[in-house]
PDB file of N, CA and C in Angstrom:
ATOM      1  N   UNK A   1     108.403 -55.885  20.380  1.00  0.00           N
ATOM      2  CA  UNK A   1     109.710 -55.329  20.353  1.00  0.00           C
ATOM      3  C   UNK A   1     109.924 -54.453  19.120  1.00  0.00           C
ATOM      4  N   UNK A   2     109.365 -55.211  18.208  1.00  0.00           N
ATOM      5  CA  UNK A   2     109.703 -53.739  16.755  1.00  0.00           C
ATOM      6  C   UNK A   2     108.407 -52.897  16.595  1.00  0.00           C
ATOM      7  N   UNK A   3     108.653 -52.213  15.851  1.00  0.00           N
ATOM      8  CA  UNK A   3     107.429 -51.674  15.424  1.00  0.00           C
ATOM      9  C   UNK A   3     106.670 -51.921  14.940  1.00  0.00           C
ATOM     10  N   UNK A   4     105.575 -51.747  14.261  1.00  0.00           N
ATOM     11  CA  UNK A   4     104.950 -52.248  13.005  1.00  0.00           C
ATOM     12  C   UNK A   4     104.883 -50.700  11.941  1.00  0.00           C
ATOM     13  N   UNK A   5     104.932 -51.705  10.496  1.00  0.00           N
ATOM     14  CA  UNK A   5     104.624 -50.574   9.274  1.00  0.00           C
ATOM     15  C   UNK A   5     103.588 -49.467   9.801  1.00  0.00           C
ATOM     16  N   UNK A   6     102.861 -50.054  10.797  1.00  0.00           N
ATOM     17  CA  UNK A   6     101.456 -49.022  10.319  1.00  0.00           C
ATOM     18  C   UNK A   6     101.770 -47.507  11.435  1.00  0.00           C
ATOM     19  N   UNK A   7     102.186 -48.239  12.655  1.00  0.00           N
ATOM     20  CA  UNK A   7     102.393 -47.732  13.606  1.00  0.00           C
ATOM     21  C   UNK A   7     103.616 -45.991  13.077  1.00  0.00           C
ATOM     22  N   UNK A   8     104.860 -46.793  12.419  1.00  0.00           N
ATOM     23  CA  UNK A   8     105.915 -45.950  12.200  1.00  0.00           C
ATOM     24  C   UNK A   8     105.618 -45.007  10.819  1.00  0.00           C
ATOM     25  N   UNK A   9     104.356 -45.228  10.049  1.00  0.00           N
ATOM     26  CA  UNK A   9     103.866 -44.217   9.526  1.00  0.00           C
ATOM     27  C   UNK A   9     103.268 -43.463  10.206  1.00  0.00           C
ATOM     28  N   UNK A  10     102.338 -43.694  10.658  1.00  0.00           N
ATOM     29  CA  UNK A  10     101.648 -42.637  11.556  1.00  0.00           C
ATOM     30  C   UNK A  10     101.925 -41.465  12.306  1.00  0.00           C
ATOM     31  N   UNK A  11     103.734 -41.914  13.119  1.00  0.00           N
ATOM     32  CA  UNK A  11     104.159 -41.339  13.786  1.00  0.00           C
ATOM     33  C   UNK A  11     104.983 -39.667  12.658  1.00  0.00           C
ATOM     34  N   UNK A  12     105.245 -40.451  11.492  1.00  0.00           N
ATOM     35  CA  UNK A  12     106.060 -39.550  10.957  1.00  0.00           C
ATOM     36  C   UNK A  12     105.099 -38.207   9.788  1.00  0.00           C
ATOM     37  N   UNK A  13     103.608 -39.016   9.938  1.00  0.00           N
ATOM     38  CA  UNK A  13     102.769 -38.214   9.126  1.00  0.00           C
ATOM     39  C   UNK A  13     102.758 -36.773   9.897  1.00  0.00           C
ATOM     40  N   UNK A  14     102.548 -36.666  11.022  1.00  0.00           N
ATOM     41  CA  UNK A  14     102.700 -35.066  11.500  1.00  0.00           C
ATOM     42  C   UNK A  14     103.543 -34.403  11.212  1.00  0.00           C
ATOM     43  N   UNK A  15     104.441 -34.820  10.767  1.00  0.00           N
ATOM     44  CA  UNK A  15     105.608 -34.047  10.214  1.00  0.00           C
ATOM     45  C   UNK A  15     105.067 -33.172   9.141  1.00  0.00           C
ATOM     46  N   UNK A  16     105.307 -34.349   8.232  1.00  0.00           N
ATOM     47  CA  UNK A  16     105.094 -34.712   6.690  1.00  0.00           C
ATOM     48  C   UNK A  16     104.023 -33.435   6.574  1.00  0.00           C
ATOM     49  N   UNK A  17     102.744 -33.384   7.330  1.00  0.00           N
ATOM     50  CA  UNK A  17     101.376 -32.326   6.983  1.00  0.00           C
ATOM     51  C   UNK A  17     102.099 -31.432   6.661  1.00  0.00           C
ATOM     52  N   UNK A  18     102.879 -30.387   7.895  1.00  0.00           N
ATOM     53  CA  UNK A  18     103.131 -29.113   7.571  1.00  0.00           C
ATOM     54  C   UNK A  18     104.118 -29.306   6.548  1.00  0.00           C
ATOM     55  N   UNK A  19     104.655 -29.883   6.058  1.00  0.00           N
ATOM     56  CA  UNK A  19     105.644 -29.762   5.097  1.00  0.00           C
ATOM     57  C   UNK A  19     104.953 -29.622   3.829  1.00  0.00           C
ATOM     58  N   UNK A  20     103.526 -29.945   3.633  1.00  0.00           N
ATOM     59  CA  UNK A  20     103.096 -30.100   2.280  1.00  0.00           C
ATOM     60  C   UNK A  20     102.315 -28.972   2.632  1.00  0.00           C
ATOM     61  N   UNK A  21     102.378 -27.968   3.345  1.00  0.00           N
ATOM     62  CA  UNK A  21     101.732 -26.962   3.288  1.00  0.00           C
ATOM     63  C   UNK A  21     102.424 -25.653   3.285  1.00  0.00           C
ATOM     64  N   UNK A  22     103.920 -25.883   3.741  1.00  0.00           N
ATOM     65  CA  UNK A  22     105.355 -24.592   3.119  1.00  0.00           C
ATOM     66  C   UNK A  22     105.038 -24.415   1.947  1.00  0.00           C
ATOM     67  N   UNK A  23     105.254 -25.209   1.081  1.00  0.00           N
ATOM     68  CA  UNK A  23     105.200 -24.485  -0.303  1.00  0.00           C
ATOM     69  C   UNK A  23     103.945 -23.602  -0.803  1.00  0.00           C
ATOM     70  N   UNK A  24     102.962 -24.028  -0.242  1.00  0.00           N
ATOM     71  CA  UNK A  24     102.002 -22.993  -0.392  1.00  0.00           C
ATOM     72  C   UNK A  24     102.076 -21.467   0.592  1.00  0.00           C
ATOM     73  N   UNK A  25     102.216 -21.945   1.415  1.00  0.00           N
ATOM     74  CA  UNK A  25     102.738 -20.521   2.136  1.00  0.00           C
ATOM     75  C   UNK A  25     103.885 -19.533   1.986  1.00  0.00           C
ATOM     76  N   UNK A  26     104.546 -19.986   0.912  1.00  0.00           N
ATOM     77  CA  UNK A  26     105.876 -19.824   0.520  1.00  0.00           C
ATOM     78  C   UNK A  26     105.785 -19.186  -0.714  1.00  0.00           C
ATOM     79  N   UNK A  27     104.268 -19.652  -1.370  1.00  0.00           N
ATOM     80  CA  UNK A  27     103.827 -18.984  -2.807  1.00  0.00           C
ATOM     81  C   UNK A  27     102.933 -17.828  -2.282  1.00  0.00           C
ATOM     82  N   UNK A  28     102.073 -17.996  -1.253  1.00  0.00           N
ATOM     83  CA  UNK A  28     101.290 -17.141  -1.261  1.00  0.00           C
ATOM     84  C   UNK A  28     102.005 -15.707  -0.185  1.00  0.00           C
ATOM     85  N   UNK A  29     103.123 -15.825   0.269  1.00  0.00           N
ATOM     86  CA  UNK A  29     104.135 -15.034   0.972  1.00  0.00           C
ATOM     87  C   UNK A  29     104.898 -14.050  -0.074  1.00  0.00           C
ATOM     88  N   UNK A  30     105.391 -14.715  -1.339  1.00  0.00           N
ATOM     89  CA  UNK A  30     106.096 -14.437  -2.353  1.00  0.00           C
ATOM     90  C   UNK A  30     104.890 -13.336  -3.255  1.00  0.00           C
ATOM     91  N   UNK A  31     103.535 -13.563  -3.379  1.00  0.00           N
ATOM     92  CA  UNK A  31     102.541 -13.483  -4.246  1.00  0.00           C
ATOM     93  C   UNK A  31     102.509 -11.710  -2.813  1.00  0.00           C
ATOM     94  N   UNK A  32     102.525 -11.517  -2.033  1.00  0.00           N
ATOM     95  CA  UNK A  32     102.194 -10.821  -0.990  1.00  0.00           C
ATOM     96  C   UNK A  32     103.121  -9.645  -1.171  1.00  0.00           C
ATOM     97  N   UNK A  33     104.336  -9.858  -1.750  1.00  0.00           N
ATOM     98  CA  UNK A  33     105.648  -9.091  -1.407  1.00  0.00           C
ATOM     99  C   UNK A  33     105.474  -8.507  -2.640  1.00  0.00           C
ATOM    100  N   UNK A  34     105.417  -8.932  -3.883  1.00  0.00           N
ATOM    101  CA  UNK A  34     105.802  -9.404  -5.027  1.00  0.00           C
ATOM    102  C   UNK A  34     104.412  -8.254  -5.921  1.00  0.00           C
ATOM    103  N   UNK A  35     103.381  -8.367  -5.770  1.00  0.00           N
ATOM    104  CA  UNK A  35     101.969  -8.015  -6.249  1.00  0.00           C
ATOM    105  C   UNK A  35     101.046  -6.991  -5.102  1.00  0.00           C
ATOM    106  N   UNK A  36     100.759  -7.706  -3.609  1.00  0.00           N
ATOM    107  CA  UNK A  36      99.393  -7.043  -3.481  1.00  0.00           C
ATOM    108  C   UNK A  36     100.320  -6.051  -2.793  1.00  0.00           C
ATOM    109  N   UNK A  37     101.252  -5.765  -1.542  1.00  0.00           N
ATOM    110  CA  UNK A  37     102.080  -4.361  -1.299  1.00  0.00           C
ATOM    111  C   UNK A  37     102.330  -3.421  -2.237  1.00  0.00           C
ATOM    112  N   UNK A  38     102.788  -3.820  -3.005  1.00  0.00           N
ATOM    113  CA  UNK A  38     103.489  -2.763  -4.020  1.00  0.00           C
ATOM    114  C   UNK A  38     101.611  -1.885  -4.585  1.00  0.00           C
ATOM    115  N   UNK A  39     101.201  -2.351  -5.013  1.00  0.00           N
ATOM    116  CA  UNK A  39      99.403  -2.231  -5.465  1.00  0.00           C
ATOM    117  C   UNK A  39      99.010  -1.214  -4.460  1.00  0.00           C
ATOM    118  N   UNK A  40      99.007  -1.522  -3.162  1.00  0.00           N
ATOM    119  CA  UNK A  40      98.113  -0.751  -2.155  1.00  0.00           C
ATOM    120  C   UNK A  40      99.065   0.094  -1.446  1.00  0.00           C
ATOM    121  N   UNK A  41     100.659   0.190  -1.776  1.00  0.00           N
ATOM    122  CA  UNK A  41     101.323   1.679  -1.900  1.00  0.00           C
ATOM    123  C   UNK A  41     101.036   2.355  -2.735  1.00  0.00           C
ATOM    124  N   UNK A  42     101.148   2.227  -4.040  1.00  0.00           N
ATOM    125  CA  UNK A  42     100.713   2.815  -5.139  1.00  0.00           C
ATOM    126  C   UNK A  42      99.054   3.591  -5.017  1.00  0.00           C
ATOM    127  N   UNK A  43      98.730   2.373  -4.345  1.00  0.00           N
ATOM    128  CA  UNK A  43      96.634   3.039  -4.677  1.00  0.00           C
ATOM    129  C   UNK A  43      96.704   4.592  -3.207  1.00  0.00           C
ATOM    130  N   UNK A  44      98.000   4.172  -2.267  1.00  0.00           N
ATOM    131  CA  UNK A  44      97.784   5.469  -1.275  1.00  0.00           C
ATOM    132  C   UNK A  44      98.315   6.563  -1.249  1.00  0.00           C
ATOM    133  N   UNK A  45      99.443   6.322  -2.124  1.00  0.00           N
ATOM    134  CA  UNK A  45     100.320   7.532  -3.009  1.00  0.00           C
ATOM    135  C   UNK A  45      99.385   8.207  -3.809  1.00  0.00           C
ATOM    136  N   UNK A  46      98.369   7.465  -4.462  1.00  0.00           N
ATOM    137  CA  UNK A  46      97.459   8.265  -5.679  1.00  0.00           C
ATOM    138  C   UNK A  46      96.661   8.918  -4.619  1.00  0.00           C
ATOM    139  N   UNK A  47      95.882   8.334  -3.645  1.00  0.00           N
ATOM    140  CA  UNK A  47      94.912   8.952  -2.747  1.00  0.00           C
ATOM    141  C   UNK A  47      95.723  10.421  -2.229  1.00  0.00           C
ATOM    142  N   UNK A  48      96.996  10.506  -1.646  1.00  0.00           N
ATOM    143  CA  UNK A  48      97.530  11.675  -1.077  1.00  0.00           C
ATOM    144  C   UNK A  48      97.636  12.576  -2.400  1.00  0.00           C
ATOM    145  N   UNK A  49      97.916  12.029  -3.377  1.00  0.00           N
ATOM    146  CA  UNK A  49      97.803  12.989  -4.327  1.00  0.00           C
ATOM    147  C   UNK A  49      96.902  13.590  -4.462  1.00  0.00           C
ATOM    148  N   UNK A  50      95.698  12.751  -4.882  1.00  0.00           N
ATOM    149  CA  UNK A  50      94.361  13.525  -5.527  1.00  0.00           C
ATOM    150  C   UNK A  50      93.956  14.503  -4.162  1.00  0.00           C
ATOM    151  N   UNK A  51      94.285  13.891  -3.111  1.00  0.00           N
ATOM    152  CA  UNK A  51      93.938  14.774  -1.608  1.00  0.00           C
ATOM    153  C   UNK A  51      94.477  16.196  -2.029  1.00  0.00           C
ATOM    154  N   UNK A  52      95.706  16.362  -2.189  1.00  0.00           N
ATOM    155  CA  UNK A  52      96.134  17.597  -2.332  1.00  0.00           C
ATOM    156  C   UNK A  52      96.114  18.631  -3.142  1.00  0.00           C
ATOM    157  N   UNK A  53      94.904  18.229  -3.822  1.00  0.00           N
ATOM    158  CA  UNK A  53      95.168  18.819  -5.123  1.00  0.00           C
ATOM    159  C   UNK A  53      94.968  20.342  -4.851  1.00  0.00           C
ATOM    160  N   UNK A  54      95.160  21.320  -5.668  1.00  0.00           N
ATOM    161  CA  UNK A  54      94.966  22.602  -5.243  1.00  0.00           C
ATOM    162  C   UNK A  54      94.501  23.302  -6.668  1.00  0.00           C
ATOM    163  N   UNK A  55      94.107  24.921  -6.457  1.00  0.00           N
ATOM    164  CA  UNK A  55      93.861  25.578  -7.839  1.00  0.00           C
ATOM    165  C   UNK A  55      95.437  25.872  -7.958  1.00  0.00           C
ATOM    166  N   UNK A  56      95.596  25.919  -9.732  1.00  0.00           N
ATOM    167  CA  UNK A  56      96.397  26.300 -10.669  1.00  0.00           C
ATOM    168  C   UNK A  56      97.238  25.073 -10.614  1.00  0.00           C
ATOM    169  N   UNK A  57      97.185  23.722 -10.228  1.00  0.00           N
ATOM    170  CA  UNK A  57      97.943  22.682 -10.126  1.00  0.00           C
ATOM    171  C   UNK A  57      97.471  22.349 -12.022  1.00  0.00           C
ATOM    172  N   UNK A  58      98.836  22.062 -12.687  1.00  0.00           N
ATOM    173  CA  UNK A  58      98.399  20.882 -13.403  1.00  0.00           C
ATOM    174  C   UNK A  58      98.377  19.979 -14.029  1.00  0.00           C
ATOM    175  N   UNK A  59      97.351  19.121 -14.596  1.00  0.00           N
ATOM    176  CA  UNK A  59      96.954  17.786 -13.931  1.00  0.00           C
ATOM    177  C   UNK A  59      96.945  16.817 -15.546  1.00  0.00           C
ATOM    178  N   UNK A  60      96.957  15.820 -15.076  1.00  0.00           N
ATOM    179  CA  UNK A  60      96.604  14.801 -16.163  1.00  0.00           C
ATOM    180  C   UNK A  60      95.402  14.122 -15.984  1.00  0.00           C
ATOM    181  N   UNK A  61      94.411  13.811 -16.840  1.00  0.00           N
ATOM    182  CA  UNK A  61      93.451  12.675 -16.214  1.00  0.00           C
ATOM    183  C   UNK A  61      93.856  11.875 -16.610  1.00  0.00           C
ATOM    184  N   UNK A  62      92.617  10.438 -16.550  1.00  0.00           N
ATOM    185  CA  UNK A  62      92.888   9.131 -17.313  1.00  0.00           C
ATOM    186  C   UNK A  62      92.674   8.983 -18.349  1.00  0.00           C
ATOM    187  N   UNK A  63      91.630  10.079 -18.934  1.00  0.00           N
ATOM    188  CA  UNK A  63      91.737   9.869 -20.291  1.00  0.00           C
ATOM    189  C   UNK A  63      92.522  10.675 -21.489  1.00  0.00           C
ATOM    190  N   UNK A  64      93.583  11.333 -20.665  1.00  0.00           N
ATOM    191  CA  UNK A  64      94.600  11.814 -21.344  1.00  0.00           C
ATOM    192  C   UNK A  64      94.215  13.432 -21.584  1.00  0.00           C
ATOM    193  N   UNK A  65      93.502  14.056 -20.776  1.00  0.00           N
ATOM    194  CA  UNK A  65      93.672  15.401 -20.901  1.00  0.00           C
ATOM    195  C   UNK A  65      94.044  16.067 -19.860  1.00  0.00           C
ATOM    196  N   UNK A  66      94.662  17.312 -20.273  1.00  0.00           N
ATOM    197  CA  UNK A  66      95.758  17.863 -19.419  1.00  0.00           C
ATOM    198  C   UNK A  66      95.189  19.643 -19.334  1.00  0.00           C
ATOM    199  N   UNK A  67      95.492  19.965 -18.042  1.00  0.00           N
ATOM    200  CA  UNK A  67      94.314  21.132 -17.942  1.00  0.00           C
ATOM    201  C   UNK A  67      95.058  21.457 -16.597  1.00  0.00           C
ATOM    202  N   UNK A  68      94.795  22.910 -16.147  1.00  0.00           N
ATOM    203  CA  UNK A  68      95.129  23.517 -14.816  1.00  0.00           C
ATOM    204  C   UNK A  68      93.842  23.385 -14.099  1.00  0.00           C
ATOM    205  N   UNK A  69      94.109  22.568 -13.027  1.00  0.00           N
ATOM    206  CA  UNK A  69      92.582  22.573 -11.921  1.00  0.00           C
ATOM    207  C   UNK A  69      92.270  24.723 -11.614  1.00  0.00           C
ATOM    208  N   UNK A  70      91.200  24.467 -11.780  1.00  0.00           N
ATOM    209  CA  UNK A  70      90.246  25.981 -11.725  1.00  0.00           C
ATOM    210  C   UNK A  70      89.687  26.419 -10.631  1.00  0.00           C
ATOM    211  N   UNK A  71      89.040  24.810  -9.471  1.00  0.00           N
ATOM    212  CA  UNK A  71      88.482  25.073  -8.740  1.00  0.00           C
ATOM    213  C   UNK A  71      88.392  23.344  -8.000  1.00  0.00           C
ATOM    214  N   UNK A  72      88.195  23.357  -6.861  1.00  0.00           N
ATOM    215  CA  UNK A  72      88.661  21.775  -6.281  1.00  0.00           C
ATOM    216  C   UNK A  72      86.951  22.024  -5.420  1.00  0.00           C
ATOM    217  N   UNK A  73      86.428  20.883  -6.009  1.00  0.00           N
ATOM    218  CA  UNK A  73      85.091  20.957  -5.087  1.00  0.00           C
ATOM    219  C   UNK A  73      84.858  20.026  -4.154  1.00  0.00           C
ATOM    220  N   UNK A  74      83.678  20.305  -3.190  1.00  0.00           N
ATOM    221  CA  UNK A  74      83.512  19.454  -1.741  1.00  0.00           C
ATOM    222  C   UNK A  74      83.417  18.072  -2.294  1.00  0.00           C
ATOM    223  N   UNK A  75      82.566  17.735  -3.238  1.00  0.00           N
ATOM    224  CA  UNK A  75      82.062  16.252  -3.116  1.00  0.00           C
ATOM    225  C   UNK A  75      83.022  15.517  -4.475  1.00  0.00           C
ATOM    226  N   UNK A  76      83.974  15.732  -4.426  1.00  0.00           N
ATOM    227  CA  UNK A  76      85.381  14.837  -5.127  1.00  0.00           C
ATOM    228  C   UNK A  76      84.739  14.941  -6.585  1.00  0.00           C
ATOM    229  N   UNK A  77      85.173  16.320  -6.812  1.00  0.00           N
ATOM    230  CA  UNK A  77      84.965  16.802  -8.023  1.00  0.00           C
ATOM    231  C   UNK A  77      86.152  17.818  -8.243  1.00  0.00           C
ATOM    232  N   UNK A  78      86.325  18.029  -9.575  1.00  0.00           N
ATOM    233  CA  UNK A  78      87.477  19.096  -9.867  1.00  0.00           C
ATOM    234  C   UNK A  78      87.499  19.772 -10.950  1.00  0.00           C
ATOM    235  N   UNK A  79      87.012  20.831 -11.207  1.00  0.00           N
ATOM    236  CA  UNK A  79      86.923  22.285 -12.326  1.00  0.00           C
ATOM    237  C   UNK A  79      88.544  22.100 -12.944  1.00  0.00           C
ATOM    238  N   UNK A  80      88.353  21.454 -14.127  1.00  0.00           N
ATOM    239  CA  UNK A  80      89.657  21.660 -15.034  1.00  0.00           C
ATOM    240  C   UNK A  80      89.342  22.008 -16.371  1.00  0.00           C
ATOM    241  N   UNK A  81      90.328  23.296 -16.355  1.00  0.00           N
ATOM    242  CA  UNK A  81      90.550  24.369 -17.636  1.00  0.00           C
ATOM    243  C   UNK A  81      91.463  23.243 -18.636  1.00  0.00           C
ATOM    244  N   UNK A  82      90.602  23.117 -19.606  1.00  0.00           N
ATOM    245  CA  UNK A  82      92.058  22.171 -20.700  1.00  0.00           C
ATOM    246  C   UNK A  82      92.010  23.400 -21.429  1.00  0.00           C
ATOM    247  N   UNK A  83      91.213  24.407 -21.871  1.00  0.00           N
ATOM    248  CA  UNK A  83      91.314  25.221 -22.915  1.00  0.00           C
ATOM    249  C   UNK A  83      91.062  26.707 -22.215  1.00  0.00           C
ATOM    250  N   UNK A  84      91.553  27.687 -22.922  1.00  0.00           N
ATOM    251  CA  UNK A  84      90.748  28.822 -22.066  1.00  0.00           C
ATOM    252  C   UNK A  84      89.627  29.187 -22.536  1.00  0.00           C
ATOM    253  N   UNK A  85      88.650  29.664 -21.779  1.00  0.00           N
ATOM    254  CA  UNK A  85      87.354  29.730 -21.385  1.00  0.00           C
ATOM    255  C   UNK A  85      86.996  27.913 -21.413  1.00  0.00           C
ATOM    256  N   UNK A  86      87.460  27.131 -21.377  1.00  0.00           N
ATOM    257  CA  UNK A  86      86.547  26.093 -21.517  1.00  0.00           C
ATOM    258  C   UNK A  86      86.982  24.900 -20.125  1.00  0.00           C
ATOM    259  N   UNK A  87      86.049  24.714 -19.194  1.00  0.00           N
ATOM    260  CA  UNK A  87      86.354  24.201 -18.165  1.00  0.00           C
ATOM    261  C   UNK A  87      85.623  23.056 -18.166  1.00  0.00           C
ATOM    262  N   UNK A  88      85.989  21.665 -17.521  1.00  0.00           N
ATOM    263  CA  UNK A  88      85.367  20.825 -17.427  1.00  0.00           C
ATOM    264  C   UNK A  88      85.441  19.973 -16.150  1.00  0.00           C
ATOM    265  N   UNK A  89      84.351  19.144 -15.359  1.00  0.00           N
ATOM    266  CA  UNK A  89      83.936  18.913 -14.238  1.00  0.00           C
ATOM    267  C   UNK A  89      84.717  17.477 -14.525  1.00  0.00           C
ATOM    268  N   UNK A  90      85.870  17.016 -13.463  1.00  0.00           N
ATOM    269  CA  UNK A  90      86.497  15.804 -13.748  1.00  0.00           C
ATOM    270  C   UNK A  90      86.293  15.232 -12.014  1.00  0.00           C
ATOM    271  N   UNK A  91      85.938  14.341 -12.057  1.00  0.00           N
ATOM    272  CA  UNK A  91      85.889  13.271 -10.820  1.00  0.00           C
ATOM    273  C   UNK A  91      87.362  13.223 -10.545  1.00  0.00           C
ATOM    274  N   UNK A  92      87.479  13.397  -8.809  1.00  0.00           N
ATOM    275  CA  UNK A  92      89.432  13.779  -8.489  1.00  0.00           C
ATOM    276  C   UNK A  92      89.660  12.053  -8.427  1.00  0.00           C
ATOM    277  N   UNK A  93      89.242  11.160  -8.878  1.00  0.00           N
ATOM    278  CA  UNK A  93      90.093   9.744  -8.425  1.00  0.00           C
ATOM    279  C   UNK A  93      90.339   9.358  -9.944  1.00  0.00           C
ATOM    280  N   UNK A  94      89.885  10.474 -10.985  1.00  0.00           N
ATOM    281  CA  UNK A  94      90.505  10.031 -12.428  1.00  0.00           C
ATOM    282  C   UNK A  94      91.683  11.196 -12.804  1.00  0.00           C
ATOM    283  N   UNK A  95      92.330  11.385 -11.972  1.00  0.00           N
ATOM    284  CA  UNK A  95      93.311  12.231 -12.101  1.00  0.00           C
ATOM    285  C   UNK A  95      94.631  11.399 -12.019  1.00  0.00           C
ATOM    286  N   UNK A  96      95.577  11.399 -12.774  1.00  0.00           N
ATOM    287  CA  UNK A  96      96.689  10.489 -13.391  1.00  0.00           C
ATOM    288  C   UNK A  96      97.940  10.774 -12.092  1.00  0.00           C
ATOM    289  N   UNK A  97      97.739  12.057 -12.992  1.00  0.00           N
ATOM    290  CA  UNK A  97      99.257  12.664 -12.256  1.00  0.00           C
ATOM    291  C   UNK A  97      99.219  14.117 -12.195  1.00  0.00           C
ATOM    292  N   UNK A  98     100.258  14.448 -11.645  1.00  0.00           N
ATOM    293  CA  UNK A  98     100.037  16.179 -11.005  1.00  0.00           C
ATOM    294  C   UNK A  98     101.158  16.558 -12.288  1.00  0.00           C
ATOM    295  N   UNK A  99     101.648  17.609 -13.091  1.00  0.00           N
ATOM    296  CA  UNK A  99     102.608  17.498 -13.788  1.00  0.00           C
ATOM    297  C   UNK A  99     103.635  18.660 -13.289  1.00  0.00           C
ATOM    298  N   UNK A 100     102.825  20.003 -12.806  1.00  0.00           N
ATOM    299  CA  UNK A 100     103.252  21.441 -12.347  1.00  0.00           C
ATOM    300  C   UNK A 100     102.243  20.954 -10.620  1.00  0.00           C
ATOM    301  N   UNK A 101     102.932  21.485  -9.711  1.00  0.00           N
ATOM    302  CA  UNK A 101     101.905  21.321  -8.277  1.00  0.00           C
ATOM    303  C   UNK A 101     102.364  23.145  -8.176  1.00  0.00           C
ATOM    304  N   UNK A 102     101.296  23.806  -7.960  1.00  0.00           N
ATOM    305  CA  UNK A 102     101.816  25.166  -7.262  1.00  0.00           C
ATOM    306  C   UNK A 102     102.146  25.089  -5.700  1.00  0.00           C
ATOM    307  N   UNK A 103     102.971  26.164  -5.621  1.00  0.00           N
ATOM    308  CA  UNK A 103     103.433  26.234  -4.388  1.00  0.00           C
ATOM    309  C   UNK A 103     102.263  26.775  -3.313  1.00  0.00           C
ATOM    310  N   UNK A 104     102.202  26.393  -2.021  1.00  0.00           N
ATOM    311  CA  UNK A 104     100.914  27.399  -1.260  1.00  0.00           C
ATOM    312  C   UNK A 104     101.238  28.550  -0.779  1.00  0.00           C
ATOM    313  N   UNK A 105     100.210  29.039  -0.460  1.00  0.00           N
ATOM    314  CA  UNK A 105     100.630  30.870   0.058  1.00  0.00           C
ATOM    315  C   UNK A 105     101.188  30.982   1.194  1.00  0.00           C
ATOM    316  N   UNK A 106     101.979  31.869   1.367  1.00  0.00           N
ATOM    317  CA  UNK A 106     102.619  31.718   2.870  1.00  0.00           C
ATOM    318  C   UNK A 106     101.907  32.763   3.530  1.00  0.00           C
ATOM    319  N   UNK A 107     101.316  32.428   4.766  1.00  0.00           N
ATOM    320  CA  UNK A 107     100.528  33.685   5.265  1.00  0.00           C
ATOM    321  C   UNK A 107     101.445  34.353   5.927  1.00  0.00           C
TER     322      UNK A 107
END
C-alpha cells in the first residue's frame, strides 16, 4: 500500500537529471551570445573589408603603418605606399582598418 524510500526516489530522479544539466546549458547559451557571435561577426566584417579593398584606399595595418594601397594582388597580397617612392608588400588579412575608401568609377 505505501511506497517504499527506494522506489519514490527513483521515480523523482528523472526529473532531478535534466535539472542539473540547465545550468550548464544556461552557461554555455550565455558564453554563445555573450563571446563566440559577437567574434565571428567581427572576423566577417574584417573579411568583407579586406575583400574590398581597392587602389588609392587608405589603410592601416597591424603593425601600425598607414599607407595608400598601390596595387591589390591575386594571391592576398597588397602594394602599400607608406612613403613616396617607397612601397611595401603587406599580406590583406593584416590590414586593421580602411581609414579613406575611394569611391569606384562609374562607367
Amino acid at each position: 500500500m505505501f511506497a517504499t524510500p527506494a522506489y519514490a526516489q527513483s521515480a523523482a530522479g528523472g526529473l532531478a537529471g535534466i535539472g542539473q544539466f540547465l545550468p550548464l546549458i544556461l552557461i554555455f547559451a550565455i558564453m554563445y551570445f555573450l563571446l563566440i557571435r559577437p567574434q565571428q561577426k567581427k572576423a566577417k566584417e574584417h573579411k568583407t573589408m579586406v575583400a574590398s579593398l581597392r587602389r588609392g584606399d587608405q589603410v592601416v595595418t597591424q603593425g601600425g603603418l598607414i599607407g595608400k594601397v598601390s596595387k591589390v594582388k591575386e594571391d592576398n597580397e597588397v602594394e602599400v605606399e607608406i612613403a613616396t617612392g617607397v612601397k611595401v608588400r603587406v599580406v590583406q588579412s593584416t590590414i586593421a582598418t580602411v581609414l579613406n575608401k575611394t569611391e569606384p568609377v562609374e562607367k
